[in-house]
Protein backbone atom coordinates (compact mmCIF):
# COMPACT_ATOMS: atom_id res chain seq x y z
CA UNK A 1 0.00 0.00 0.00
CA UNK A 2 1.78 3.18 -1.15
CA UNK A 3 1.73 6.36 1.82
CA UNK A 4 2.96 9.68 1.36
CA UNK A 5 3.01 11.21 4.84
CA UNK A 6 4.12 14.45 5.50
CA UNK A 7 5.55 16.69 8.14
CA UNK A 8 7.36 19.92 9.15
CA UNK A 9 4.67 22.33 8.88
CA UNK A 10 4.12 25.03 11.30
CA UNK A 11 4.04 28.90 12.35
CA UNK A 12 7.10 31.10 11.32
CA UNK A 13 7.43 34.55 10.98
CA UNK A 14 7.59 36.41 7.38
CA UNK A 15 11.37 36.15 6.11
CA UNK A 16 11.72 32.85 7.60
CA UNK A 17 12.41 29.59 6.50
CA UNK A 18 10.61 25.87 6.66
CA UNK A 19 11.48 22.44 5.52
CA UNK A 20 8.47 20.49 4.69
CA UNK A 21 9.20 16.67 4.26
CA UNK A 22 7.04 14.12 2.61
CA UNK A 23 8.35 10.10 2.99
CA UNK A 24 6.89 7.71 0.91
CA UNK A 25 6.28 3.89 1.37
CA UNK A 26 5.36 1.62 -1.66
CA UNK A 27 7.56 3.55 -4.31
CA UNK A 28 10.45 6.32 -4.60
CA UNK A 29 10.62 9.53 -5.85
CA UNK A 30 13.22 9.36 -8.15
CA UNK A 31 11.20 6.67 -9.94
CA UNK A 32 7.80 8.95 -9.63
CA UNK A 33 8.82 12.21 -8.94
CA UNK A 34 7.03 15.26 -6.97
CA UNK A 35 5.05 17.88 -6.82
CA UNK A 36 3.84 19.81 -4.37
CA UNK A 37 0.79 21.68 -4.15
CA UNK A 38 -0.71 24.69 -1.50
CA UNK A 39 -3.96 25.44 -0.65
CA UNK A 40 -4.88 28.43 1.18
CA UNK A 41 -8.20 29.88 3.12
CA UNK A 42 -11.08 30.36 1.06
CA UNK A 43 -8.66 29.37 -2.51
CA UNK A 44 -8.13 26.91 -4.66
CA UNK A 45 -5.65 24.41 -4.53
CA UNK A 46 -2.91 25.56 -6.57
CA UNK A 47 0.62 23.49 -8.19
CA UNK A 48 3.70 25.42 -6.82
CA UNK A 49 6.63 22.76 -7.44
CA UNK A 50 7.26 19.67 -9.45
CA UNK A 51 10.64 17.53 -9.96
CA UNK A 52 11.32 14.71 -11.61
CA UNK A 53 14.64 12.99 -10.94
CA UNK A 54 14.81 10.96 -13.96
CA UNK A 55 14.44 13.94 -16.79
CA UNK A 56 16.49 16.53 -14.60
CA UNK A 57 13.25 18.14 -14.84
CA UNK A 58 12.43 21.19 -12.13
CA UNK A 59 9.40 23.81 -12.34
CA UNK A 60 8.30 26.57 -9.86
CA UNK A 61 5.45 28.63 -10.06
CA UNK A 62 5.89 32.58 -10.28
CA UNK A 63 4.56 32.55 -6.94
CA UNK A 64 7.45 30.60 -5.46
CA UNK A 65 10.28 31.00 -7.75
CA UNK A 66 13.28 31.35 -6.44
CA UNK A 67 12.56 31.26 -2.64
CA UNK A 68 11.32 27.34 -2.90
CA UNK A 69 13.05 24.07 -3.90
CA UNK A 70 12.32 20.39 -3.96
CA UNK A 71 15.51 17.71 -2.55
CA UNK A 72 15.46 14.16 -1.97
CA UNK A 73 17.32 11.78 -0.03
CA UNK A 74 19.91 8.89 -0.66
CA UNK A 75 17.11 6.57 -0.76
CA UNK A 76 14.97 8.46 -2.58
CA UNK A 77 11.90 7.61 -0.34
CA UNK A 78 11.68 11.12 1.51
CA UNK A 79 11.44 14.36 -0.55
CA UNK A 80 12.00 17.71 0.95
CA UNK A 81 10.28 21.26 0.21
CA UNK A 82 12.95 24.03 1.15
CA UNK A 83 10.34 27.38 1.75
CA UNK A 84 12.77 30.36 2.32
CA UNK A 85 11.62 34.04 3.11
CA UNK A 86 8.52 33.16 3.52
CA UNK A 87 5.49 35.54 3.15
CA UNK A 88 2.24 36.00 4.31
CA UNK A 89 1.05 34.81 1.26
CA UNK A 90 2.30 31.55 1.77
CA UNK A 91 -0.01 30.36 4.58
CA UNK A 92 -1.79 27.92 3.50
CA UNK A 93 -2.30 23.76 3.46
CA UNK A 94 0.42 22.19 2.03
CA UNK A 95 0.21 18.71 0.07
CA UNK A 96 3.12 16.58 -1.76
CA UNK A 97 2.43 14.35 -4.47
CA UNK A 98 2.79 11.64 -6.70
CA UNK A 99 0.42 10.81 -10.41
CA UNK A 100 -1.64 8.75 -8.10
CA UNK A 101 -1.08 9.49 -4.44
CA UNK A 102 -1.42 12.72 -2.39
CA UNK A 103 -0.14 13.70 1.22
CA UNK A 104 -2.24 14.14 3.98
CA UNK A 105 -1.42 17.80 3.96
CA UNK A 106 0.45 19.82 6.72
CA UNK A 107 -0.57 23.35 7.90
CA UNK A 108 2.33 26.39 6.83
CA UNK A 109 1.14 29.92 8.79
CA UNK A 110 3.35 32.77 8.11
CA UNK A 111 2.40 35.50 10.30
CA UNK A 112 4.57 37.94 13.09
């Protein structure tokens, strides 16, 4: 049975930084690849990030270009969503995913 389960969510304060992680079980990233998706109060949920490890392929939205970025580990079973100066903006629900799976989501409040 394939999981994505994610943590690393939480409050921080605009200009800060966040590492979300999302660790899957039943298949690997590099094989899959990622993306990650927000959803905030009252909005849609909207893409943000994608990588695929076995193109070299790597997309941001506008919204997070250049402040966000997508790792993996050795293994390639835990993927990792590097959020720096974050924004107001940026509050929202937070999901990883696969073609077929999603996270259970994990709460990101930016706010002083």
């Amino acid at each position: 049975q394939v999981q994505l389960v994610q943590s690393g969510g939480g409050l921080v304060q605009p200009g800060g930084s966040l590492r979300l992680s999302c660790v899957a079980s039943g298949l690997t990233f590099e094989e899959h690849g990622v993306a990650w998706y927000r959803q905030a109060p009252g909005k849609e949920r909207e893409w943000i990030a994608g990588r695929r490890w076995d193109t070299g392929n790597e997309f941001y939205s506008e919204a997070v270009k250049g402040r966000f970025s997508i790792s993996r580990d050795d293994a390639g079973t835990t993927v990792y969503l590097h959020m720096n100066t974050l924004r107001p903006e940026d509050t929202a629900v937070y999901y990883c995913a696969t073609e077929d799976y999603w996270g259970q989501g994990t709460q990101v409040t930016v706010s002083s």
